[in-house]
Protein backbone atom coordinates (compact mmCIF):
# COMPACT_ATOMS: atom_id res chain seq x y z
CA UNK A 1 -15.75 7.16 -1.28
CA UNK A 2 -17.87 9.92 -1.81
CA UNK A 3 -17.49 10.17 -5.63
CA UNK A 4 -17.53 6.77 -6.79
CA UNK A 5 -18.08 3.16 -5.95
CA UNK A 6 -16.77 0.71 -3.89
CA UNK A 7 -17.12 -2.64 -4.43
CA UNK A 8 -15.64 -4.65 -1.17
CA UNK A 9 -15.20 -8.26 -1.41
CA UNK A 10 -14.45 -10.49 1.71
CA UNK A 11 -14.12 -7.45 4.00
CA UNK A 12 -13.62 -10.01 7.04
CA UNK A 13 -10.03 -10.98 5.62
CA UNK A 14 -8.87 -7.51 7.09
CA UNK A 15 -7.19 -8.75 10.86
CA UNK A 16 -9.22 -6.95 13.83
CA UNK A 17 -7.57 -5.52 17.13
CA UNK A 18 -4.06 -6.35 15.68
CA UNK A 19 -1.68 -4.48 13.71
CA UNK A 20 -1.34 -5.86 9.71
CA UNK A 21 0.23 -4.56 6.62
CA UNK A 22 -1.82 -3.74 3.13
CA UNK A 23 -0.14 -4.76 0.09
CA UNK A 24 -1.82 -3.67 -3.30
CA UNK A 25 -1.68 -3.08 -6.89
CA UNK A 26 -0.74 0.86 -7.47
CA UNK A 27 -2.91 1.94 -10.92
CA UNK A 28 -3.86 5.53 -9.67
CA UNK A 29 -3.88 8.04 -6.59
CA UNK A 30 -7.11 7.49 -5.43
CA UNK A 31 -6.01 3.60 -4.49
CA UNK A 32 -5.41 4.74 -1.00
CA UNK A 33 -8.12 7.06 -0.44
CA UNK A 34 -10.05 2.94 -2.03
CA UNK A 35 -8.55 1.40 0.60
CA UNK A 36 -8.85 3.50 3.57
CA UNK A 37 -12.81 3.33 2.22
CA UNK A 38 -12.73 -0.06 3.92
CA UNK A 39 -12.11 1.15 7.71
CA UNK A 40 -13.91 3.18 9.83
CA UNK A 41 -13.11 6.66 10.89
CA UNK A 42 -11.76 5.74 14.07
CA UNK A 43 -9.21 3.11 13.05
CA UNK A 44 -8.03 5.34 9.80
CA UNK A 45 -5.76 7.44 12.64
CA UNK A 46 -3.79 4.05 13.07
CA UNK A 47 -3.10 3.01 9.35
CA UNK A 48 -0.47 5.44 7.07
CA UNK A 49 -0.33 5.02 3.77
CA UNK A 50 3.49 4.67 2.48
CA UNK A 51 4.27 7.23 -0.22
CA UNK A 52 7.00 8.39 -2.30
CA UNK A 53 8.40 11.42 -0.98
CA UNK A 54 10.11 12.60 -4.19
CA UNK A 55 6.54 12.74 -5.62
CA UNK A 56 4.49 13.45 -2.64
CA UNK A 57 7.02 16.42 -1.28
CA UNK A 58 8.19 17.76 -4.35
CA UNK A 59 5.79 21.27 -3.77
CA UNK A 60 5.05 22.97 -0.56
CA UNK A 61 1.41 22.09 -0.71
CA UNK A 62 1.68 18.78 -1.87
CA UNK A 63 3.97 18.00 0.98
CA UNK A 64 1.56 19.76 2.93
CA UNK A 65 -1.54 17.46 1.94
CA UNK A 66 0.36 14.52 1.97
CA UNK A 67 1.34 14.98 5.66
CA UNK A 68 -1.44 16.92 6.81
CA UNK A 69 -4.61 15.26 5.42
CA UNK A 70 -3.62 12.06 4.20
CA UNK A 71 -0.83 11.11 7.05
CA UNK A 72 1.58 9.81 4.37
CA UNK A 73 4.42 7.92 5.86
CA UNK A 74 7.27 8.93 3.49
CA UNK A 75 9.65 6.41 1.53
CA UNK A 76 12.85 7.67 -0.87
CA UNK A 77 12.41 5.36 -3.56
CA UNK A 78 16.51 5.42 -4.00
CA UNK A 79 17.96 3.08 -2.49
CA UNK A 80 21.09 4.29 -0.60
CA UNK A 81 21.99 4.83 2.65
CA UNK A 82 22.46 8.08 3.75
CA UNK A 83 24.24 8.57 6.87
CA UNK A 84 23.59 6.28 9.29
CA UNK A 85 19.94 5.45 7.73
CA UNK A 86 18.18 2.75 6.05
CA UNK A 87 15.63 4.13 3.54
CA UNK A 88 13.05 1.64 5.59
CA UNK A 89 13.80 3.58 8.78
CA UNK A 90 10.88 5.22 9.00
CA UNK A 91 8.98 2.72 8.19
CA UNK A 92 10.36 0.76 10.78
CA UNK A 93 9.91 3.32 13.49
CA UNK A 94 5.81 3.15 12.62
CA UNK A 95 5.47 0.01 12.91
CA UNK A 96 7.45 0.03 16.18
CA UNK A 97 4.83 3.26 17.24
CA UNK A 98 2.06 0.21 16.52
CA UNK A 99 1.19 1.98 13.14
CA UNK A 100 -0.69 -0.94 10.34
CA UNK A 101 0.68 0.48 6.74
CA UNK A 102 -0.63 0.29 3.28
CA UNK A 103 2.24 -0.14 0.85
CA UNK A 104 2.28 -0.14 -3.07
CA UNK A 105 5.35 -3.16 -3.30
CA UNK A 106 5.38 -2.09 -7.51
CA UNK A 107 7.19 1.23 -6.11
CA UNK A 108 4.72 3.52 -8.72
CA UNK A 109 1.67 4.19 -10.36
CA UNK A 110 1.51 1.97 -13.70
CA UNK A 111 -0.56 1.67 -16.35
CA UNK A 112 -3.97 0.80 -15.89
CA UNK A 113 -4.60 -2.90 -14.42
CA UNK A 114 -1.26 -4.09 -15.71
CA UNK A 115 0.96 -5.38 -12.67
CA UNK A 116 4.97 -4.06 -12.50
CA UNK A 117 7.16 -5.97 -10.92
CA UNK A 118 7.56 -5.98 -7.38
CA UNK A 119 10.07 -3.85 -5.05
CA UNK A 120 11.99 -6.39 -2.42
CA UNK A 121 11.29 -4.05 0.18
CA UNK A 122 8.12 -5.30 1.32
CA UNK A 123 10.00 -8.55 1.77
CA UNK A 124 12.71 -6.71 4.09
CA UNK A 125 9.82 -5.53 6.02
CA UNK A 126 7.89 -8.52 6.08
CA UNK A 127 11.38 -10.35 7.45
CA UNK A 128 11.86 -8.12 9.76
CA UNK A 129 8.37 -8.24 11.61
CA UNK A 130 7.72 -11.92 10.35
CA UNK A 131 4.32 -12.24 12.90
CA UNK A 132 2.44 -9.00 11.73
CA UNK A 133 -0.22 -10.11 8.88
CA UNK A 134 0.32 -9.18 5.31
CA UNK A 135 -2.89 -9.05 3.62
CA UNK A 136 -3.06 -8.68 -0.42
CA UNK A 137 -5.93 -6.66 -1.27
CA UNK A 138 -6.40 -6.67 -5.41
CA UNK A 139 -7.30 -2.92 -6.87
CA UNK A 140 -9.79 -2.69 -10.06
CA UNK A 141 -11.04 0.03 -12.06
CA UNK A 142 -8.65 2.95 -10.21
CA UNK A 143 -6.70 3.59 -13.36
CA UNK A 144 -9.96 4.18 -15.29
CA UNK A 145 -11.39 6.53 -12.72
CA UNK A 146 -8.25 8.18 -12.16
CA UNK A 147 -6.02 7.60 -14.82
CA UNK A 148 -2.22 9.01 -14.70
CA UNK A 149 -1.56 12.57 -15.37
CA UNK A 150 -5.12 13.11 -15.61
CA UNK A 151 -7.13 15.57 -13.15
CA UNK A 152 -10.62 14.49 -14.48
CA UNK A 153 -12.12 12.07 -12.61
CA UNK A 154 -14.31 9.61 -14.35
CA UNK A 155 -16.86 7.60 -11.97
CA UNK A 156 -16.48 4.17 -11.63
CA UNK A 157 -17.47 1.65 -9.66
CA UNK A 158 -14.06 0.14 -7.93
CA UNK A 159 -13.12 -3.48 -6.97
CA UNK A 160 -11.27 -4.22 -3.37
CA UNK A 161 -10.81 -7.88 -3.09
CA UNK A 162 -9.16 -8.68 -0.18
CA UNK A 163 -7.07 -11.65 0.04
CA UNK A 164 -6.13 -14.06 3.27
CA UNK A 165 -3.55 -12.90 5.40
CA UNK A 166 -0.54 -14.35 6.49
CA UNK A 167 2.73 -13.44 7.85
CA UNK A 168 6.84 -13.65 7.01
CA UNK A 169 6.66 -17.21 9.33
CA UNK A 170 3.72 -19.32 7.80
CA UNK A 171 5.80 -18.54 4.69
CA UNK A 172 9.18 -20.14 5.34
CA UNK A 173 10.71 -18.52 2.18
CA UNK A 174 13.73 -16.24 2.08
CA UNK A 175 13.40 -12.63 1.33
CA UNK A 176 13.17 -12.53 -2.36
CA UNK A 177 11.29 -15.83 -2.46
CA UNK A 178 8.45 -14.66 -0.25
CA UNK A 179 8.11 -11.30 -2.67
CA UNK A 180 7.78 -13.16 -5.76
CA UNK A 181 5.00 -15.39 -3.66
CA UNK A 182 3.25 -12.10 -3.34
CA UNK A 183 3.85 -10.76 -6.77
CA UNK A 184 2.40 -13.75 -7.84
CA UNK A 185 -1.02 -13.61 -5.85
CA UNK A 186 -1.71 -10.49 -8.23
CA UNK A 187 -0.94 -12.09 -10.75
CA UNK A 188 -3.16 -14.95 -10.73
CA UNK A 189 -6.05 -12.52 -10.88
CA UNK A 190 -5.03 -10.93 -13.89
């Protein structure tokens, strides 16, 4: 990142030549912009970010950015089915179109370096493609450069650690089982 730190620890836990799904903390918006810090420009194009579209397509040029220069892959964070959807449609669909994601399973920004609970989504996910690597990474510091309904940015340096990998099979938990395993992983570093 161009206007702050990054502080990458065990960089080699990210899977190479295969498609994988980032799970992390959520303190701030510049978390993704931390994480895609860890790739190179050429594999960014195959990585979206999942994002709340009631936040990230609530103005014209928000929506814009968001689709535009950060390639947000849209969630509604309601969950109802509308039609003949599934609110993890989409999401499906990308990883279908070979697409790695980065997904926030605490569902929104919280406060700074305090963990919310998780969403089970990321366990419907993780289910439903049970061989595709999920690797934790653990976000420090974002809140306090970017704090929450703030637009000053304070420089800091920020923590990535990045976690083992492992999939929805090495787990042999059910759905809700296998997201409290990962809530937990976060929580042990706290």
């Amino acid at each position: 990142m161009l206007i702050s730190g990054v502080s990458i620890k065990n960089r080699h836990f990210i899977p190479q030549d295969k498609q994988f799904i980032i799970i992390a903390n959520h303190n701030s918006h510049i978390d993704i912009f931390a994480i895609l810090s860890i790739f190179k420009i050429n594999q960014i194009s195959k990585i979206k970010p999942v994002a709340a579209s009631d936040y990230f397509f609530k103005t014209k040029i928000l929506k814009w950015i968001s689709i535009n220069l950060i390639d947000i892959l849209p969630i509604s964070r309601r969950v109802k089915k509308i039609g003949k959807s599934h609110p993890l449609d989409n999401i499906y669909a990308a990883i279908e179109d070979g697409y790695s994601l980065i997904i926030f399973p605490e569902g929104s920004r919280g406060e700074p370096q305090v963990l919310q609970k998780f969403k089970n989504g990321i366990g419907h996910i993780a289910s439903r493609y049970p061989n595709i690597p999920i690797v934790p990474i653990i976000l420090e510091d974002t809140g306090k450069a970017l704090p929450r309904n703030e637009a000053l940015f304070v420089p800091f340096i920020i923590k990535l650690e990045i976690k083992k990998s492992f999939t929805f099979n090495d787990s042999n938990l059910e759905i809700k089982e296998f997201v409290k395993k990962l809530e937990n992983i976060f929580k042990q570093e706290r």
